[in-house]
Protein backbone atom coordinates (compact mmCIF):
# COMPACT_ATOMS: atom_id res chain seq x y z
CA UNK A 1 0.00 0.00 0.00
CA UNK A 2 0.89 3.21 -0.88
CA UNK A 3 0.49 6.23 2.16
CA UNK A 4 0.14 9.79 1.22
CA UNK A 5 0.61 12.46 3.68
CA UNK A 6 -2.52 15.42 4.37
CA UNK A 7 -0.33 17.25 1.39
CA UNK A 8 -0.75 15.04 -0.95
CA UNK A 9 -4.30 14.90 -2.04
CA UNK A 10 -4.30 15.73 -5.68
CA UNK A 11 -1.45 13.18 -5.80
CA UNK A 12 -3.30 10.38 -4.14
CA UNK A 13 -5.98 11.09 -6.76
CA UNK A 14 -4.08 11.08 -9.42
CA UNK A 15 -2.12 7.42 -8.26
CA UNK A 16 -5.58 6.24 -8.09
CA UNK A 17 -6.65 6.97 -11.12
CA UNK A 18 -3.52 5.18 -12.81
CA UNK A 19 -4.19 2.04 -10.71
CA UNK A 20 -2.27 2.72 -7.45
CA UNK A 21 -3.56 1.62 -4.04
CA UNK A 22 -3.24 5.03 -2.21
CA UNK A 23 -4.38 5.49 1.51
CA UNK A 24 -4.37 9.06 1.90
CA UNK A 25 -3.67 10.60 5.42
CA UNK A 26 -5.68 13.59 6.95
CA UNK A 27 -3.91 16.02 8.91
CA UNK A 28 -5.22 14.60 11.96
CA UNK A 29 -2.81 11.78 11.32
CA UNK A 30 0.73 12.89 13.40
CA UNK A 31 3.90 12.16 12.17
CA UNK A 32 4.48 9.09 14.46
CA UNK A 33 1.34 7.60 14.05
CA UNK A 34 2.14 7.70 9.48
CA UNK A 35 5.77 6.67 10.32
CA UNK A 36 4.36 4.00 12.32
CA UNK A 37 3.14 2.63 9.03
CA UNK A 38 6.42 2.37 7.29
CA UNK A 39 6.88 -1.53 7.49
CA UNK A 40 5.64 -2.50 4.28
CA UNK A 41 3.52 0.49 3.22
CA UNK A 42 5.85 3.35 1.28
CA UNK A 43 4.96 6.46 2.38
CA UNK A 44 4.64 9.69 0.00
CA UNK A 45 5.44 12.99 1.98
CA UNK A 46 6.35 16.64 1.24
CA UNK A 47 7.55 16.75 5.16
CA UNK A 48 11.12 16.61 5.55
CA UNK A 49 10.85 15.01 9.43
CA UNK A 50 8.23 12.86 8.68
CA UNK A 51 10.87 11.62 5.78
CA UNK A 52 13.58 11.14 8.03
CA UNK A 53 11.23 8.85 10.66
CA UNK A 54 9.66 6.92 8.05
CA UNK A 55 12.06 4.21 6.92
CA UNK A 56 11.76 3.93 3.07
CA UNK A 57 9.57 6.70 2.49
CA UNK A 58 9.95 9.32 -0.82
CA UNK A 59 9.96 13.03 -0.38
CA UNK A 60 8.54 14.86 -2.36
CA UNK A 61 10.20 18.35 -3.10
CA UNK A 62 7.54 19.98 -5.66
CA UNK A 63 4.03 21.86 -4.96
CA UNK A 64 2.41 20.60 -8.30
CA UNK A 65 0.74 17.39 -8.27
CA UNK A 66 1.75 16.74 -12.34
CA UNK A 67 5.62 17.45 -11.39
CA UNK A 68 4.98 15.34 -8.08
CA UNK A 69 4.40 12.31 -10.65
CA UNK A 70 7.41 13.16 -12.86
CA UNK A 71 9.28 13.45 -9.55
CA UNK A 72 8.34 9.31 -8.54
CA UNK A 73 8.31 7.84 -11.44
CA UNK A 74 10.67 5.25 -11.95
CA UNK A 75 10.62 5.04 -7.97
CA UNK A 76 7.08 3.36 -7.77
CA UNK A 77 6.59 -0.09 -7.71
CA UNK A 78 4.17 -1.32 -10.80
CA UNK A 79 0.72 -0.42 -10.54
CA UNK A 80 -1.76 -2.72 -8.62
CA UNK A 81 -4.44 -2.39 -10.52
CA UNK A 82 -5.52 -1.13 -14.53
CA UNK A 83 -5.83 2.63 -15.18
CA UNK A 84 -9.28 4.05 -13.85
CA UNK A 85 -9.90 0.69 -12.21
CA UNK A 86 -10.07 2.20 -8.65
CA UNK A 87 -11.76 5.12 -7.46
CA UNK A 88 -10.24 8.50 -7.40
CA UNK A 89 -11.68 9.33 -4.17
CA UNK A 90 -11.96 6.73 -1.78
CA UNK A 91 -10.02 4.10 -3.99
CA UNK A 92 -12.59 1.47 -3.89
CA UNK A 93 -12.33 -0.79 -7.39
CA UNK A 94 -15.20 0.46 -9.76
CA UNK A 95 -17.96 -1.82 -11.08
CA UNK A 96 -19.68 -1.61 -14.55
CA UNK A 97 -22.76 0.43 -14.51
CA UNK A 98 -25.66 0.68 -16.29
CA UNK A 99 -26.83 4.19 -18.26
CA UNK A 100 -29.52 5.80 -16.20
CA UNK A 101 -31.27 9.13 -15.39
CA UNK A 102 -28.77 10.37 -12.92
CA UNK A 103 -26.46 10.53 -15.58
CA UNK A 104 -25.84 13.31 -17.92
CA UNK A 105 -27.65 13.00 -21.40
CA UNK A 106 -24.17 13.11 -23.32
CA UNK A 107 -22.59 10.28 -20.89
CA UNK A 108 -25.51 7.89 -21.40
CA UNK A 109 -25.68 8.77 -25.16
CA UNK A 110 -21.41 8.67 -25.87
CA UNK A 111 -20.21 6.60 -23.24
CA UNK A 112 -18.83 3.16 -24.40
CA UNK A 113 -18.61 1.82 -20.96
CA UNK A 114 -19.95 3.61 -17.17
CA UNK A 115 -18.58 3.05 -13.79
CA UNK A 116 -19.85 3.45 -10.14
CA UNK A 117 -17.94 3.51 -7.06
CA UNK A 118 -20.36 1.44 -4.21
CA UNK A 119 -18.46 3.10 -1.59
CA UNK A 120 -18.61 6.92 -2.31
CA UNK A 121 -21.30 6.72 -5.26
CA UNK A 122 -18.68 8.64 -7.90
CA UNK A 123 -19.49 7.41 -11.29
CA UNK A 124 -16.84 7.40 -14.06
CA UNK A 125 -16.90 6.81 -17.84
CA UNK A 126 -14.16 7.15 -20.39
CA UNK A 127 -14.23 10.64 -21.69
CA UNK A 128 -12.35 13.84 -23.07
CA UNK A 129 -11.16 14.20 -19.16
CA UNK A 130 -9.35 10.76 -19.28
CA UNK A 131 -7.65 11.20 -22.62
CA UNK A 132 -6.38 14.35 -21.47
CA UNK A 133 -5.20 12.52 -18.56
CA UNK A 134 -3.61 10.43 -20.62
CA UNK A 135 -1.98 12.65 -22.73
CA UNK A 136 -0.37 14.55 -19.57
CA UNK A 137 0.95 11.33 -18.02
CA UNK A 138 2.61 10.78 -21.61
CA UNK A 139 4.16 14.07 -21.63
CA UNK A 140 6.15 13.11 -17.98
CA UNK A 141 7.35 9.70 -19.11
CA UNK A 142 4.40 7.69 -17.79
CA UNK A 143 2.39 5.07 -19.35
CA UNK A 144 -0.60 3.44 -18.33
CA UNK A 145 -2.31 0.00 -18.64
């Protein structure tokens, strides 16, 4: 498992979204209690203390979540899961969903395939959004299942 410090967020999302299990951390979480985690989880963090405590952890030196990605790759271990397999919020794998009326016209109407979280209730679909997505993670040197 992956843990991303309460600085993170956009980060974690974006992990999730290429197939990463990501637990992310609120700031309620104290530095002990996330280092505390270190045994086989690798821990994310933009603090340089929490760094130092957690054995095996990555800092993370940049304030933009797109160079935060250029900045690990090739330090991550191989994606658990297929891109947009898991939930960008809670990180819950997504289930095949039917069109229906809570859906935007255009999505049921252009949407090849539809997702729904069971946990959270987020639905996904393949769209404009993910090939930009795409696109962006092919500009840093990433590529995705």
């Amino acid at each position: 498992m992956i843990i991303a410090d309460s600085m993170l967020g956009k980060l974690s999302r974006y992990l999730r979204m290429i197939g990463y299990e990501v637990e992310y951390m609120d700031s309620d979480k104290d530095d002990s209690y996330i280092a505390g985690l270190s045994g086989d989880n690798l821990i994310l963090t933009r603090d340089k203390q929490l760094h130092d405590r957690a054995k095996g952890s990555i800092l993370i030196k940049s304030f933009d979540p797109v160079d935060q990605l250029a900045e690990i790759k090739g330090k991550m271990p191989v994606p658990q899961h297929k891109f947009m397999e898991l939930c960008s919020i809670c990180g819950s794998v997504l289930d095949k969903a039917e069109k229906n009326d809570g859906l935007p016209d255009y999505v049921n109407r252009e949407a090849r395939e539809i997702f729904h979280c069971n946990k959270c209730g987020k639905y996904y679909w393949d769209g404009s959004h993910t090939e930009n997505f795409r696109k962006m993670l092919g500009r840093i040197g990433i590529e995705v299942q």
